[in-house]
Structure formats: structure tokens, C-alpha cells
N, C-alpha and C. Protein backbone atom coordinates (compact mmCIF):
# COMPACT_ATOMS: atom_id res chain seq x y z
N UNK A 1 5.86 -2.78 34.17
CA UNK A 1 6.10 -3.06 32.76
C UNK A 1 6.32 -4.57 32.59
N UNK A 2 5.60 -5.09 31.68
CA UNK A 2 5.83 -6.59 31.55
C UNK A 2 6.51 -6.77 30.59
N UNK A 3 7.88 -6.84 30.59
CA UNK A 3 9.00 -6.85 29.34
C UNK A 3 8.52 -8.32 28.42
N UNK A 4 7.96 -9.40 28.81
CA UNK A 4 8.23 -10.45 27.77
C UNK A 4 6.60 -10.06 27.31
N UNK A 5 5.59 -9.55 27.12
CA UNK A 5 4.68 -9.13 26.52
C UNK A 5 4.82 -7.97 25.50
N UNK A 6 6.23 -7.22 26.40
CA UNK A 6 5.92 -6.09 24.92
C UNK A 6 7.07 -6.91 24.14
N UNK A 7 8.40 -7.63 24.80
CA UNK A 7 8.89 -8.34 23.18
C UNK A 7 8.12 -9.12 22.29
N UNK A 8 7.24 -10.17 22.86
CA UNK A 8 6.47 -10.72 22.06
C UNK A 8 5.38 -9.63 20.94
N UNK A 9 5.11 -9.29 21.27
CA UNK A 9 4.33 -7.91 20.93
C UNK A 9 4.92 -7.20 19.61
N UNK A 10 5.83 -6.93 20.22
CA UNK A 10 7.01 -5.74 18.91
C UNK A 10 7.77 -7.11 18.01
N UNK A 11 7.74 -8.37 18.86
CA UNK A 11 8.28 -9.42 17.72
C UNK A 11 7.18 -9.25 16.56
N UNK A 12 6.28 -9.45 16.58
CA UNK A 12 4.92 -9.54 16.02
C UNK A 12 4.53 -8.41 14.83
N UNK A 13 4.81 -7.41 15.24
CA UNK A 13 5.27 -5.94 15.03
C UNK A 13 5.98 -5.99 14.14
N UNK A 14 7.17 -6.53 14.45
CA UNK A 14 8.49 -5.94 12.96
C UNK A 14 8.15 -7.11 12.13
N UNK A 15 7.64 -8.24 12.31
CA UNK A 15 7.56 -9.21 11.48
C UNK A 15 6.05 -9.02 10.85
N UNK A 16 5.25 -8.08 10.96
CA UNK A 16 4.11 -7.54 10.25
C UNK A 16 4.66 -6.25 9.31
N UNK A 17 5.68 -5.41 9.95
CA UNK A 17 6.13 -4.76 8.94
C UNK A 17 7.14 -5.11 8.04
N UNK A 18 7.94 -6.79 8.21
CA UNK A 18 8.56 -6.83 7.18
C UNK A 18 7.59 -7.26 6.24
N UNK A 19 6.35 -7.94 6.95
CA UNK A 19 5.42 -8.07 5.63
C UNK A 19 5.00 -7.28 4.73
N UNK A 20 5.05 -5.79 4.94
CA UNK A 20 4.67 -5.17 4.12
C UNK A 20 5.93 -5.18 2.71
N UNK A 21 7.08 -5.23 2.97
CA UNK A 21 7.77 -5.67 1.90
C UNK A 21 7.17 -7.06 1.18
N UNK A 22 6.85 -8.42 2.23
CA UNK A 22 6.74 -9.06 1.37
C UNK A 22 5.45 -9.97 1.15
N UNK A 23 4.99 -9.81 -0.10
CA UNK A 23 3.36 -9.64 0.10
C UNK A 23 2.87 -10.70 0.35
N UNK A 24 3.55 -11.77 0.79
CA UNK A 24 3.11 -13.00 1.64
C UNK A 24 2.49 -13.09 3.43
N UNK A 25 2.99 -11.79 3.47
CA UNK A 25 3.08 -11.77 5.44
C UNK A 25 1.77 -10.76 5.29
N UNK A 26 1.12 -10.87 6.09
CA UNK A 26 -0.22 -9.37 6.48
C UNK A 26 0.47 -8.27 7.40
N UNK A 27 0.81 -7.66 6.70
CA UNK A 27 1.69 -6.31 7.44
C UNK A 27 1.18 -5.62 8.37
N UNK A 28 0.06 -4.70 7.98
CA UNK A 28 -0.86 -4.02 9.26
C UNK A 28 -1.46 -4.55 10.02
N UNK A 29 -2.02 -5.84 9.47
CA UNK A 29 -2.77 -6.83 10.55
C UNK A 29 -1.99 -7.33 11.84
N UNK A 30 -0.97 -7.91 11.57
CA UNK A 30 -0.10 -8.32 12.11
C UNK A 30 0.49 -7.05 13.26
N UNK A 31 0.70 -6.11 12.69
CA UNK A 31 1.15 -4.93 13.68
C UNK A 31 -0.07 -5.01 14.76
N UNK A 32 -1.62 -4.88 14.10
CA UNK A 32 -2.51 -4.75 15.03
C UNK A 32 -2.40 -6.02 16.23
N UNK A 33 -2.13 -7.09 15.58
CA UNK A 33 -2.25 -8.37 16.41
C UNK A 33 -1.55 -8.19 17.87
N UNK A 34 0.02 -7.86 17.24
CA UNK A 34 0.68 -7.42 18.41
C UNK A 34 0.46 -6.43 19.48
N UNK A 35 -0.26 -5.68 18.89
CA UNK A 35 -1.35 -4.74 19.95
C UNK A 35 -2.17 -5.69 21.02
N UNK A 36 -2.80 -6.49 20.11
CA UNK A 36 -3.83 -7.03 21.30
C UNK A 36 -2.94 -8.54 21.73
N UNK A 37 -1.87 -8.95 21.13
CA UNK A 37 -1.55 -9.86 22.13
C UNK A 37 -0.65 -9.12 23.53
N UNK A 38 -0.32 -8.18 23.11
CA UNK A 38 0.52 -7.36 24.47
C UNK A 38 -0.53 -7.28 25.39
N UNK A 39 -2.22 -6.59 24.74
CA UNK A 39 -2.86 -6.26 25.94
C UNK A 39 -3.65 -7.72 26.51
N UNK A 40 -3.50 -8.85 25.65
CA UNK A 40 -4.18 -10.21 26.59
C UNK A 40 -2.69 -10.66 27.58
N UNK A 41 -1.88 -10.47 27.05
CA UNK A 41 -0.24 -10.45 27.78
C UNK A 41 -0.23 -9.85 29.00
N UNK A 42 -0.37 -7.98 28.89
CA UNK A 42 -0.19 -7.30 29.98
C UNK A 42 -1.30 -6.73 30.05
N UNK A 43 -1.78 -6.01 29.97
CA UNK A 43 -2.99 -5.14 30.60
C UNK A 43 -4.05 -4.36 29.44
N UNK A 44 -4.81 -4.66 29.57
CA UNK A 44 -5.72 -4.15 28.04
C UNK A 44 -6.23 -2.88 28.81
N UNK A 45 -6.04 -2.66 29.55
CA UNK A 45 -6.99 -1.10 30.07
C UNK A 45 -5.79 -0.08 30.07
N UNK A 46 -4.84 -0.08 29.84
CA UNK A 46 -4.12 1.27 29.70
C UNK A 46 -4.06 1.77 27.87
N UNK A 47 -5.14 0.96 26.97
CA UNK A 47 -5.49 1.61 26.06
C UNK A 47 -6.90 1.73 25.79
N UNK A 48 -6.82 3.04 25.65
CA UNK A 48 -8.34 3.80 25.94
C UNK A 48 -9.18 3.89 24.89
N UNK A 49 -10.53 3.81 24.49
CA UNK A 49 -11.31 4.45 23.12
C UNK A 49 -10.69 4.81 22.36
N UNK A 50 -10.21 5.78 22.77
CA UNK A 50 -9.14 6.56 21.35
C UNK A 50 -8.22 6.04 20.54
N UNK A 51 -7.60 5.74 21.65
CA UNK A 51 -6.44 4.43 21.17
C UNK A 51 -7.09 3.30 20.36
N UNK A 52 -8.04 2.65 20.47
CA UNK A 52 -8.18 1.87 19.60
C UNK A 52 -8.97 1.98 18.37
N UNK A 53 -9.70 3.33 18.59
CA UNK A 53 -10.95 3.91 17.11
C UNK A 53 -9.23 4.50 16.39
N UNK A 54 -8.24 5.11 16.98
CA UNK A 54 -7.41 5.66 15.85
C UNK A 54 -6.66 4.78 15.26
N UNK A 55 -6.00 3.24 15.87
CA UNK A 55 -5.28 2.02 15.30
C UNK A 55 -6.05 1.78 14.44
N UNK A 56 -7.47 1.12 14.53
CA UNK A 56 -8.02 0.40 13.35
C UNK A 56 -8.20 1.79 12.36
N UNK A 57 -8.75 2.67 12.69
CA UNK A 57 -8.35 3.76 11.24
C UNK A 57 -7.26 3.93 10.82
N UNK A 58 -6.29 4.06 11.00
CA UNK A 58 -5.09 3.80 10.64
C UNK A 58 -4.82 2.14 9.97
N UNK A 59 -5.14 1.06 10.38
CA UNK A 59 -5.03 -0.02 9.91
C UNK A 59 -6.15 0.24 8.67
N UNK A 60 -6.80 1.03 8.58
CA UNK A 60 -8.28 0.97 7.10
C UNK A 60 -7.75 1.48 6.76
N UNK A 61 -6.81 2.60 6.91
CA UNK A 61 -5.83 2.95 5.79
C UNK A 61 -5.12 2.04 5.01
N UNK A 62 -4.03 1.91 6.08
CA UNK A 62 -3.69 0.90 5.05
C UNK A 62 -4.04 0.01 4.08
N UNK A 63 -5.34 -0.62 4.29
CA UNK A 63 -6.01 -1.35 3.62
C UNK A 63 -6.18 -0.49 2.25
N UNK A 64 -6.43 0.56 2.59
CA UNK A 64 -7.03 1.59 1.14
C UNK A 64 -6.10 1.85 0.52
N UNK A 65 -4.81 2.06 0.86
CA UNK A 65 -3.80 2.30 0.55
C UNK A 65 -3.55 1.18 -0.18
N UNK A 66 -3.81 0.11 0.15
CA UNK A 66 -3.72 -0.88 -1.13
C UNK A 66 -4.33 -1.44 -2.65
N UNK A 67 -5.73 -0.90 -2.25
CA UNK A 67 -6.27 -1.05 -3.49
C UNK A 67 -6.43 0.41 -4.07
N UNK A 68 -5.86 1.83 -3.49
CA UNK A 68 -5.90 2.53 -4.34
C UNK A 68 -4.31 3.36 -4.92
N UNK A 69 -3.37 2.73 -4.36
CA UNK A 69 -2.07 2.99 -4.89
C UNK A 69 -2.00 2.92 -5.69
N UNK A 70 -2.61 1.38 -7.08
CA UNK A 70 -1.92 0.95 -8.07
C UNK A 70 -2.88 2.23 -9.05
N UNK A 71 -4.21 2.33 -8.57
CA UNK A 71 -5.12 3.10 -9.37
C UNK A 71 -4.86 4.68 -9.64
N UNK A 72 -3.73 4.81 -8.30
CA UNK A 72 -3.22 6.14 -9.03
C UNK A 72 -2.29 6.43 -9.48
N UNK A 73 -1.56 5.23 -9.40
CA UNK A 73 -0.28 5.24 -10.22
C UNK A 73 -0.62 4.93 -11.72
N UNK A 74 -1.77 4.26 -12.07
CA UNK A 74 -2.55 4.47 -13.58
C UNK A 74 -2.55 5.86 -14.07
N UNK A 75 -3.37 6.06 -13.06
CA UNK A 75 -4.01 7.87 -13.57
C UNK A 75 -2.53 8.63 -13.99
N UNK A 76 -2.21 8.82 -12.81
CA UNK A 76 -0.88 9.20 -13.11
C UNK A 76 -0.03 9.05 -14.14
N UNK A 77 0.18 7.75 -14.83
CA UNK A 77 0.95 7.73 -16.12
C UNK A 77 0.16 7.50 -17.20
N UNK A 78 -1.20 8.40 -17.05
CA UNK A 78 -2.39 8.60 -18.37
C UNK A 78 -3.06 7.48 -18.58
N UNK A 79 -3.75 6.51 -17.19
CA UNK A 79 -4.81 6.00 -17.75
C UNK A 79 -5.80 6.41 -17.54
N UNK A 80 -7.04 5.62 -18.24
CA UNK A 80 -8.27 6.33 -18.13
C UNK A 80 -9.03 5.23 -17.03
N UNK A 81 -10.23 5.88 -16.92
CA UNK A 81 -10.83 5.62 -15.68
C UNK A 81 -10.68 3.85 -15.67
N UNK A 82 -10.67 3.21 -17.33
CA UNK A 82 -10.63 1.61 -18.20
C UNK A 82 -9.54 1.53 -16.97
N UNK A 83 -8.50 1.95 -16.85
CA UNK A 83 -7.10 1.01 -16.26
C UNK A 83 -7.57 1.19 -14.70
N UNK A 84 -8.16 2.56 -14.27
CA UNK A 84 -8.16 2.79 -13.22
C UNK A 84 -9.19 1.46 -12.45
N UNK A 85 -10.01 0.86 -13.08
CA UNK A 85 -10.91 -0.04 -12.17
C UNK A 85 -10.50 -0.93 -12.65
N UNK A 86 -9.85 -1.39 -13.51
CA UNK A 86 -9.27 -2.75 -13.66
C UNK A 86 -8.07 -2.64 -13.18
N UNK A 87 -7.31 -1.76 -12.76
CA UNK A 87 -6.36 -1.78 -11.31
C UNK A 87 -6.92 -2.50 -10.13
N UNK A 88 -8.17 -1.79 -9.91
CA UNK A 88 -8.82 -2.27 -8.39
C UNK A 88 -9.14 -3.73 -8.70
N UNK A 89 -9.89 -3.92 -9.86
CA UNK A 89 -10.57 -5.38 -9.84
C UNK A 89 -9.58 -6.52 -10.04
N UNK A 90 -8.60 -6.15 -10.67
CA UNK A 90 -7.17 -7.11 -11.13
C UNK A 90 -6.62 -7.19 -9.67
N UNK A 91 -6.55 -5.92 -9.33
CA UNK A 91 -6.00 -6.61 -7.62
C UNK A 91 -6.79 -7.71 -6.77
N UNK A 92 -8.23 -7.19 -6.95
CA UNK A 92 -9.05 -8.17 -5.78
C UNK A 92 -8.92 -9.41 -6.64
N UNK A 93 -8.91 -9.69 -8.08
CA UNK A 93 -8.67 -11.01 -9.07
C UNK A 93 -7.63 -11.37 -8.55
N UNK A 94 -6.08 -10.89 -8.53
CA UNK A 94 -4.88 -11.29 -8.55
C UNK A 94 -4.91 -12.21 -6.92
N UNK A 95 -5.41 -11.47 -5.58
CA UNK A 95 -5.58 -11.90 -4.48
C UNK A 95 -6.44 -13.10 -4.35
N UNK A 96 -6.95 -13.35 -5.27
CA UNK A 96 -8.12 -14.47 -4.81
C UNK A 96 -7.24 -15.80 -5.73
N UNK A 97 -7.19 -15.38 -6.83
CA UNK A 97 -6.61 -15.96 -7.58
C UNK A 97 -5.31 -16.71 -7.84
N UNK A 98 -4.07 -15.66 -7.56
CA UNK A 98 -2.50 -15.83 -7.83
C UNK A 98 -1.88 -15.49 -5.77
N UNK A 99 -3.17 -15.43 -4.95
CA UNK A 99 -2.48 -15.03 -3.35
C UNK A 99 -1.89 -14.10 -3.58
N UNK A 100 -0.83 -14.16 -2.74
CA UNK A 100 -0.12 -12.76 -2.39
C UNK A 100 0.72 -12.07 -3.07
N UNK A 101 1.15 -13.08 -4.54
CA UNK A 101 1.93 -12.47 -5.70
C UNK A 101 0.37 -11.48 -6.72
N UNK A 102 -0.81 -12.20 -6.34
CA UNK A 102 -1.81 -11.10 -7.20
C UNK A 102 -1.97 -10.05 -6.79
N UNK A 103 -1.25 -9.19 -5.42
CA UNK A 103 -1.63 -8.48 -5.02
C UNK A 103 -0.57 -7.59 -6.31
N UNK A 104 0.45 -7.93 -6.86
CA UNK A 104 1.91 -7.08 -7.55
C UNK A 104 1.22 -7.18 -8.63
N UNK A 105 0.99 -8.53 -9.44
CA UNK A 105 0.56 -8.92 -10.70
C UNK A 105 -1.11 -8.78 -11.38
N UNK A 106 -1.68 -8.55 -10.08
CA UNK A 106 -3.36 -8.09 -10.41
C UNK A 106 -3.21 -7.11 -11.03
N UNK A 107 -3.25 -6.05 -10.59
CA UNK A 107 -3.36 -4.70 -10.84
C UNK A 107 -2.96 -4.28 -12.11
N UNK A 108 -1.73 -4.49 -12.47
CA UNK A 108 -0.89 -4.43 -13.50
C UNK A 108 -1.61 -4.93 -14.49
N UNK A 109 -2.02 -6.30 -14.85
CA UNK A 109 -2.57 -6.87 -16.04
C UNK A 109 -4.16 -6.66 -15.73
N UNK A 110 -4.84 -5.94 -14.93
CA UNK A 110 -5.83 -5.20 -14.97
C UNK A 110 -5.76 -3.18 -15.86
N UNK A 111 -4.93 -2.97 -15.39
CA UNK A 111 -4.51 -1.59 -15.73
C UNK A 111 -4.54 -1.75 -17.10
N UNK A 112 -3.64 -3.16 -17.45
CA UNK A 112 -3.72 -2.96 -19.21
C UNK A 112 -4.76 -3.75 -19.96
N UNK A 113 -5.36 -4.41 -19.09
CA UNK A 113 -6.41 -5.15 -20.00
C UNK A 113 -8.00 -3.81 -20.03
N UNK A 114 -7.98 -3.29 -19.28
CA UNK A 114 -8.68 -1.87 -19.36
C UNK A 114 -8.12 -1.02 -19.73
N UNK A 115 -6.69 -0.75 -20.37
CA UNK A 115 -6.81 0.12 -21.65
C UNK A 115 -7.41 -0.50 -22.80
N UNK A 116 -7.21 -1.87 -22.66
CA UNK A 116 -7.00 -2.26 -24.56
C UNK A 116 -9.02 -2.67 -24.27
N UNK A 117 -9.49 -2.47 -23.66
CA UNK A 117 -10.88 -2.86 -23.69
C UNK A 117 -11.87 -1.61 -24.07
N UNK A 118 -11.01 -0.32 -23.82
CA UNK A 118 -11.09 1.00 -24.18
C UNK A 118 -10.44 1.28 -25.47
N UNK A 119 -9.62 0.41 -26.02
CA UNK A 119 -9.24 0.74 -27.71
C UNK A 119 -8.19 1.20 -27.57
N UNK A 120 -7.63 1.22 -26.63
CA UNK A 120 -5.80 1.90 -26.63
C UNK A 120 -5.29 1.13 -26.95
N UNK A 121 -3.78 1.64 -26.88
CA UNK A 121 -2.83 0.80 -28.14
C UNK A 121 -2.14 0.33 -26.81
N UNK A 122 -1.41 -0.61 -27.45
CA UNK A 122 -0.60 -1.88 -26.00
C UNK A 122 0.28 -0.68 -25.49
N UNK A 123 1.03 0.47 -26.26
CA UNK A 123 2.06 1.14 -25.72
C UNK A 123 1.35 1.84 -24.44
N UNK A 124 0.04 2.35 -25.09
CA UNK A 124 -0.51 3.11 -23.96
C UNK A 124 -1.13 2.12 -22.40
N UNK A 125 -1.53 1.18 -22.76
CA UNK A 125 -2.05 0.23 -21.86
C UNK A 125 -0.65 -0.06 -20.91
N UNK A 126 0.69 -0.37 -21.72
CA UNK A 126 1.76 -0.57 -20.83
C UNK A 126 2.39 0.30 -19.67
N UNK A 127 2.06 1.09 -20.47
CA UNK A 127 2.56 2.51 -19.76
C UNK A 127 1.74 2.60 -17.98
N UNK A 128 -0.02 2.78 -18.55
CA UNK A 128 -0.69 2.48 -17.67
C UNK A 128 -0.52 1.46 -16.21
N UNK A 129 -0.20 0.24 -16.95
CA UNK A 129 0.80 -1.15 -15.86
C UNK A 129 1.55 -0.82 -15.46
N UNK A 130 2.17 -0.17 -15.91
CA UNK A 130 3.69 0.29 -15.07
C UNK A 130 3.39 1.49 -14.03
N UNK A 131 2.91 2.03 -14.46
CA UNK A 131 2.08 3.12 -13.66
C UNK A 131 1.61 2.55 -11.94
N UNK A 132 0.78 1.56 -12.45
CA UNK A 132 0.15 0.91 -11.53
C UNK A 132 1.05 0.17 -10.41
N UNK A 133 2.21 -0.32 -11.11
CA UNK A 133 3.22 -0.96 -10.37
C UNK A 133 4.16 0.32 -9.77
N UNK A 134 4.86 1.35 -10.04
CA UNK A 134 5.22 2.33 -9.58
C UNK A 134 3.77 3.09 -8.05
N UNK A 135 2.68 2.90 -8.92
CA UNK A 135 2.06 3.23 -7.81
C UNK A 135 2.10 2.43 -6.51
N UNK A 136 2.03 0.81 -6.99
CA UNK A 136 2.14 -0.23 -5.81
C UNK A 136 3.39 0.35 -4.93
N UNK A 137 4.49 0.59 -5.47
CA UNK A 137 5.80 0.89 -4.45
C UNK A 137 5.59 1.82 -3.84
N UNK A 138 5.19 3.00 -4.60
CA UNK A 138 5.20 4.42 -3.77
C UNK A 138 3.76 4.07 -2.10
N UNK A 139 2.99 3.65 -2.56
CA UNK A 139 2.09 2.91 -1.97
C UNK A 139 2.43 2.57 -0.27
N UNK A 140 3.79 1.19 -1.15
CA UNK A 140 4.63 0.50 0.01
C UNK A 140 4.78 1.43 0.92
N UNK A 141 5.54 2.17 0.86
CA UNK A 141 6.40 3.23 1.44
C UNK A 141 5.34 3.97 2.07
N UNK A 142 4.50 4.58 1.91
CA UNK A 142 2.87 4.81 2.81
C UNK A 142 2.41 3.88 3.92
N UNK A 143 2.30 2.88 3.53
CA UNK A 143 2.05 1.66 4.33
C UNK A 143 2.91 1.44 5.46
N UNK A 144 4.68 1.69 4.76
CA UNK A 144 5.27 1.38 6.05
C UNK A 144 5.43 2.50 6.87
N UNK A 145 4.86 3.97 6.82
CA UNK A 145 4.79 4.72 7.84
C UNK A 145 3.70 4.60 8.11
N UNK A 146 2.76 4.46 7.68
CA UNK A 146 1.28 4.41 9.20
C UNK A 146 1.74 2.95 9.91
N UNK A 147 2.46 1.94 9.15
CA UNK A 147 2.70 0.91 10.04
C UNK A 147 3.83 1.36 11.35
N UNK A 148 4.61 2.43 11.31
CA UNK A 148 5.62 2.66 11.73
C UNK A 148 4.80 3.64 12.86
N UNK A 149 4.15 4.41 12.38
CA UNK A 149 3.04 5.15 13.28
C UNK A 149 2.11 4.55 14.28
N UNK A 150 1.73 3.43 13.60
CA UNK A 150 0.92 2.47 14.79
C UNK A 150 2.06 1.59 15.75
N UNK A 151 2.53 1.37 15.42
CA UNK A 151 3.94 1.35 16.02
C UNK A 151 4.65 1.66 17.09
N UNK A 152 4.76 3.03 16.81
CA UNK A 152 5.40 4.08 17.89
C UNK A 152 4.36 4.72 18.46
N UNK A 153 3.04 4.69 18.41
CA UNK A 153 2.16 4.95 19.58
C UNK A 153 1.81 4.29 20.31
N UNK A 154 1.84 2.94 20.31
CA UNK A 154 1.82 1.90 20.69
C UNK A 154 3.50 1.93 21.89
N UNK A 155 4.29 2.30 21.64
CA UNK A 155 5.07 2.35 22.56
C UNK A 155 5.26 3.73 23.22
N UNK A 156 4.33 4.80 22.86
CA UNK A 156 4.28 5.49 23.54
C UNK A 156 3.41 5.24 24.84
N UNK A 157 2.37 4.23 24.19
CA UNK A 157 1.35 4.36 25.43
C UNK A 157 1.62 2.99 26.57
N UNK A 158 2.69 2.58 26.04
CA UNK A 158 3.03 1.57 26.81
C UNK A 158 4.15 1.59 27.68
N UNK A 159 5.39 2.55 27.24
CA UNK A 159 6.66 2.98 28.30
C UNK A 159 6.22 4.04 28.80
């Protein structure tokens, strides 16, 4: 067991999952990183095919998990399909645009600028935003168990 590869490793690790709180840090990426700096660290052959086709699916989760949280937290508090893709597109806007605060603030002023482009009234468009932002959290909380999951298999296959 090479103890200063898996601390470096799991350092890497919790500081990818505090990113998922804060949307400045790359949360899943970062978990993955620590995967492969443990195995350029200690030994890359005691993780097998499997092990690594199920991390990166699990890491594409997450990813999906991000641009489709806010879109169902729309649906969910009655938007129409208008909020639901200007959820997605306000996010990829907010990210390119506002960085890692567009990932909170995209979505949201997408959700409502696709109600009111559909003729809804601001109450209903708001509702929709908020939606979207309730979806972002519930979202979070998804994110940080497959991050917590890639995680702890990762130390299964390593102690």
C-alpha cells in the first residue's frame, strides 16, 4: 500500500467534492483526477476495465445531472417545455458567460425568459426559476452521492 499516493489522491477527492458545493471547483472531475493520480502514484493495474468504463459513467452522470436538474425542477413547478430548454441553454449561456456563478444564475433566468417568450405571466415564469433553482440543489445532493460512490469504490479497490 503506498500511503502518500492514496493521501494525495483522497486530498484531491474531498477537495473535488467540496467543489460540488462550490461551483467554482470541478467536483467529479477532480474526484476522477485523484483516481488517476493515485494510479500514476501507485499502481494503475489493480484497476481493471470495469473499474474504469463504470467511473467515467458515473462521472457522465454527473455531468447530466447538471444540465438536467434545473430542467426538472422547471417541469416540476409547471413549466413548459419554453422554461425547460431555456433551463439547459441559460445554463450552457450562464457557464460560458458569468463561469461558475452561470452555472446557479443560467438556468434560472433561462427558465423565465422561456416562459415569458411563451406568453406567460412573470408570476408563472418565476415560479418556473425557482423551480429550476430548487432543482439545481436537489441535483447537488445527487451529485454528491455518485461523487461519494466513486469515492468509496475507489477505496474499496485500493485497501
Amino acid at each position: 500500500m503506498d500511503w502518500l499516493a492514496l493521501t494525495v489522491a483522497l486530498v484531491i477527492m474531498f477537495i473535488g467534492l467540496a467543489g460540488t458545493l462550490l461551483p467554482m471547483v470541478p467536483g467529479a472531475p477532480l474526484v476522477m483526477l485523484g483516481i488517476i493520480v493515485y494510479g500514476f502514484m501507485g499502481n494503475f493495474h489493480i484497476f481493471g476495465t470495469f473499474f474504469w468504463i463504470g467511473q467515467t459513467v458515473l462521472l457522465l452522470m454527473v455531468f447530466g445531472v447538471d444540465y438536467m436538474a434545473g430542467a426538472i425542477g422547471a417541469k416540476y413547478y409547471g413549466g413548459t417545455k419554453y422554461s425547460i430548454w431555456g433551463s439547459i441553454i441559460g445554463g450552457l449561456v450562464g457557464l460560458f458567460t458569468l463561469g461558475p456563478l452561470g452555472v446557479i444564475v443560467g438556468p434560472f433566468i433561462g427558465a423565465v425568459v422561456g416562459e415569458m417568450i411563451n406568453q406567460n405571466s412573470l408570476e408563472k415564469a418565476l415560479k418556473s426559476g425557482i423551480g429550476t433553482l430548487i432543482g439545481f440543489a436537489g441535483g447537488t445532493l445527487v451529485k454528491i452521492a455518485i461523487e461519494i460512490t466513486m469515492i468509496v469504490w475507489f477505496l474499496f479497490v485500493v485497501l
